[in-house]
PDB file of N, CA and C in Angstrom:
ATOM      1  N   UNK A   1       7.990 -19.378 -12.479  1.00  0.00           N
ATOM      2  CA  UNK A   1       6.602 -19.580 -12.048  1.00  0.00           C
ATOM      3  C   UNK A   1       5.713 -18.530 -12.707  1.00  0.00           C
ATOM      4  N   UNK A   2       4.724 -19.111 -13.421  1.00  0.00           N
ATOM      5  CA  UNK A   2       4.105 -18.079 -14.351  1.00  0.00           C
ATOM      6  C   UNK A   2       2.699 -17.964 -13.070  1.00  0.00           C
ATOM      7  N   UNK A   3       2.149 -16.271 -12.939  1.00  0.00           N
ATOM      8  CA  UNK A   3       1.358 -15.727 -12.353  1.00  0.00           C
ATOM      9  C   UNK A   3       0.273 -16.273 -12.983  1.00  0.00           C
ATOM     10  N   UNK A   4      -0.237 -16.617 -12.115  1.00  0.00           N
ATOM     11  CA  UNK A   4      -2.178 -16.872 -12.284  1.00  0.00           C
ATOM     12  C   UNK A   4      -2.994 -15.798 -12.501  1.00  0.00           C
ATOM     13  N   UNK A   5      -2.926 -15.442 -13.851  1.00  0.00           N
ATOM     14  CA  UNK A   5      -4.000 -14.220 -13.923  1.00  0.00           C
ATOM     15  C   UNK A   5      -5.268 -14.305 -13.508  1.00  0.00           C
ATOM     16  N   UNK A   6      -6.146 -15.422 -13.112  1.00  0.00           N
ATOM     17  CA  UNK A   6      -6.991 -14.844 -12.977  1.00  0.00           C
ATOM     18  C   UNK A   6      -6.998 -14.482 -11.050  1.00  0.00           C
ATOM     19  N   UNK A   7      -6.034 -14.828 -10.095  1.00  0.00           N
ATOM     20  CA  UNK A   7      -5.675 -14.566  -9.070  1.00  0.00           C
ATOM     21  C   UNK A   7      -4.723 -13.133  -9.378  1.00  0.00           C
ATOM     22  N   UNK A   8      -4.509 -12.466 -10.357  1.00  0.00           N
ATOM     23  CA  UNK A   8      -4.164 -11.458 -10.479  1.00  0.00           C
ATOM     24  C   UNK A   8      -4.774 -10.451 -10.893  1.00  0.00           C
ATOM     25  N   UNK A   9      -6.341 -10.660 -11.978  1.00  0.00           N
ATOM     26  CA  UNK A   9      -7.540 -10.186 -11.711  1.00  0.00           C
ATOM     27  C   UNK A   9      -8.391 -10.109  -9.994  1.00  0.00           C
ATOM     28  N   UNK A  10      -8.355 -10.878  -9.335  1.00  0.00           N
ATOM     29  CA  UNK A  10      -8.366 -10.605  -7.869  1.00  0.00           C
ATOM     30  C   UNK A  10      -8.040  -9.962  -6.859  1.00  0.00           C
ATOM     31  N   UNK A  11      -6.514  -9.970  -7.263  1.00  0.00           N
ATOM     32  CA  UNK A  11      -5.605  -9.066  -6.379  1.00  0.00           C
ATOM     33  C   UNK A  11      -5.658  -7.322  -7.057  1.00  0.00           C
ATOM     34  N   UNK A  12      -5.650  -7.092  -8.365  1.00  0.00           N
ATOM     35  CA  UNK A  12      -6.010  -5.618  -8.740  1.00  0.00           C
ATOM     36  C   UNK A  12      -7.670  -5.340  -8.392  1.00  0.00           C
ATOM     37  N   UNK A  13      -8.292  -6.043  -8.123  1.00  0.00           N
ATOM     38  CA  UNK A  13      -9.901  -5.558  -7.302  1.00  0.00           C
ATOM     39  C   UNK A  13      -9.862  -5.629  -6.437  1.00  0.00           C
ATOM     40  N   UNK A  14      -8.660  -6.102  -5.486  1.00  0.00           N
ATOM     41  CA  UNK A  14      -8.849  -6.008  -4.079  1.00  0.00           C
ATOM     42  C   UNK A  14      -8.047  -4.860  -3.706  1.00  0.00           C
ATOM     43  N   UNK A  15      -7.331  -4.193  -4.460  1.00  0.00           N
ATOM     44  CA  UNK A  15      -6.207  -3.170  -4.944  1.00  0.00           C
ATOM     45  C   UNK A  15      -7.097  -1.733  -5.218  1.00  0.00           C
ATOM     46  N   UNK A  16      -7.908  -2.307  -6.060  1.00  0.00           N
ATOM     47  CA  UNK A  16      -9.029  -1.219  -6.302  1.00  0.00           C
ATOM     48  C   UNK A  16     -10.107  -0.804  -5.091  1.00  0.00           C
ATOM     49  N   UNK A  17     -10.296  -1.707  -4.381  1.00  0.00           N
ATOM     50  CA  UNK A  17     -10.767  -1.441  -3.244  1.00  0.00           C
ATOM     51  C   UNK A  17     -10.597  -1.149  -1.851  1.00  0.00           C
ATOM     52  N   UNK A  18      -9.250  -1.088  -2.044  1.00  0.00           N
ATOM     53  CA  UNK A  18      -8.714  -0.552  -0.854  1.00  0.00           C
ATOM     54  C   UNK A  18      -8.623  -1.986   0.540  1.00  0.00           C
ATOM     55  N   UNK A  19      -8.716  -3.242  -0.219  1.00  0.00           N
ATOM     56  CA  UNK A  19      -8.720  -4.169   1.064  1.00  0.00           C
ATOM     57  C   UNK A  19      -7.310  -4.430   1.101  1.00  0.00           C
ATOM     58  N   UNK A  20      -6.558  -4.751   2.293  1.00  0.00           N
ATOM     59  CA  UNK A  20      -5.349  -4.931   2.166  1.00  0.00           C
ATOM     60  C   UNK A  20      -5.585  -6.096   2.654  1.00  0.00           C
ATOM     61  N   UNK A  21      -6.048  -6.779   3.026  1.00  0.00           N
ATOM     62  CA  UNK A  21      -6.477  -8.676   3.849  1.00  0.00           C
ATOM     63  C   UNK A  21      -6.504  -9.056   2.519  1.00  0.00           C
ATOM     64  N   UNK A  22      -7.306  -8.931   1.351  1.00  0.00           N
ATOM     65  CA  UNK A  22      -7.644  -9.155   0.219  1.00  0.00           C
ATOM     66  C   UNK A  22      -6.556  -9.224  -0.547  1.00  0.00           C
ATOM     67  N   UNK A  23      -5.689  -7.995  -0.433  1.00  0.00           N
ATOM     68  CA  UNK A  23      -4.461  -7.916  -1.057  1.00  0.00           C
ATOM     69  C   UNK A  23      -3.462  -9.357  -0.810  1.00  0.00           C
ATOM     70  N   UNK A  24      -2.913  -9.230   0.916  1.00  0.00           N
ATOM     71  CA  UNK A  24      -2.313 -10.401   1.181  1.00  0.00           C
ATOM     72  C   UNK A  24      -2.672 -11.875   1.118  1.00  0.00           C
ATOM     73  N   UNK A  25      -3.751 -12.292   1.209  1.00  0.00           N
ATOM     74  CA  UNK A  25      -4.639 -13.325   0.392  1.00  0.00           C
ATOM     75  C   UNK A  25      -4.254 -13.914  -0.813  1.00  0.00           C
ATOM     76  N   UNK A  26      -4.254 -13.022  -1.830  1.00  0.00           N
ATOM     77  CA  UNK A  26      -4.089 -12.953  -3.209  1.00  0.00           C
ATOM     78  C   UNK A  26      -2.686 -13.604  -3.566  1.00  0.00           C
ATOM     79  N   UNK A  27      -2.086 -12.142  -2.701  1.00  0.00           N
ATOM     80  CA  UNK A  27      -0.478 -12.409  -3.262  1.00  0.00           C
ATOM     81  C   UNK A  27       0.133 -13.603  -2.682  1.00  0.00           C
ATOM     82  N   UNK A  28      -0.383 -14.253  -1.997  1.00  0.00           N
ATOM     83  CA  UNK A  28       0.194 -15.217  -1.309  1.00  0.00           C
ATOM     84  C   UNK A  28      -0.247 -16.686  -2.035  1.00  0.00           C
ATOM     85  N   UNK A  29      -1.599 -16.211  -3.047  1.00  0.00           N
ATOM     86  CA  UNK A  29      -2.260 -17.384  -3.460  1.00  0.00           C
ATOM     87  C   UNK A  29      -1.538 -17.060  -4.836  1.00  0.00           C
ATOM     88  N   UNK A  30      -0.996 -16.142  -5.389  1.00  0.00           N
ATOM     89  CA  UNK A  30      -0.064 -15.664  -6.958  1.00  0.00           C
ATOM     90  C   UNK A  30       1.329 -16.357  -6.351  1.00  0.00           C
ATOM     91  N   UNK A  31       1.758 -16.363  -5.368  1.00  0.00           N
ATOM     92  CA  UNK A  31       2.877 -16.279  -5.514  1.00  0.00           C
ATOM     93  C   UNK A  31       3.885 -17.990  -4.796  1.00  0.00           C
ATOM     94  N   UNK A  32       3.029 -18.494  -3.973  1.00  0.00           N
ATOM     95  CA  UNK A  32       2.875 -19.559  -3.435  1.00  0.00           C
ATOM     96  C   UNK A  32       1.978 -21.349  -3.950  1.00  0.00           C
ATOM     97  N   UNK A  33       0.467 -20.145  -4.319  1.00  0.00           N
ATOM     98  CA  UNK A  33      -0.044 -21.432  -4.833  1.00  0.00           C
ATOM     99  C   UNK A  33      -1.085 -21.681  -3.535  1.00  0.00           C
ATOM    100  N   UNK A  34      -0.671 -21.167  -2.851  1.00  0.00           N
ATOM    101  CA  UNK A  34      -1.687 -21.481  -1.539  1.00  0.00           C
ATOM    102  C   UNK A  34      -2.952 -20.846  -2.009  1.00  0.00           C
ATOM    103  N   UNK A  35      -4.253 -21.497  -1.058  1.00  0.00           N
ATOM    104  CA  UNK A  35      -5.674 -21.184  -1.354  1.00  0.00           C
ATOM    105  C   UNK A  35      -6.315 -20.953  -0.068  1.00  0.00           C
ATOM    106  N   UNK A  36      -6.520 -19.596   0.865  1.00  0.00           N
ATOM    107  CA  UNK A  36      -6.292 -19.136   1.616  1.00  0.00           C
ATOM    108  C   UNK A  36      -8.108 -18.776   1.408  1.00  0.00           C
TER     109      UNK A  36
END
């Protein structure tokens, strides 16, 4: 399963910002496919 960069551009700005809701969001939408 190839990562969705631009949901991986998402998840390092939500990384950069210190959101962790943002974080789990992300990784769940990189890693699943889900749209949360």
């Amino acid at each position: 399963m190839d990562p969705d960069f631009e949901d991986l551009g998402e998840f390092a700005e939500a990384v950069v910002e210190g959101d962790a809701e943002e974080m789990v969001e992300e990784a769940l939408e990189m890693t699943f496919g889900i749209d949360l």
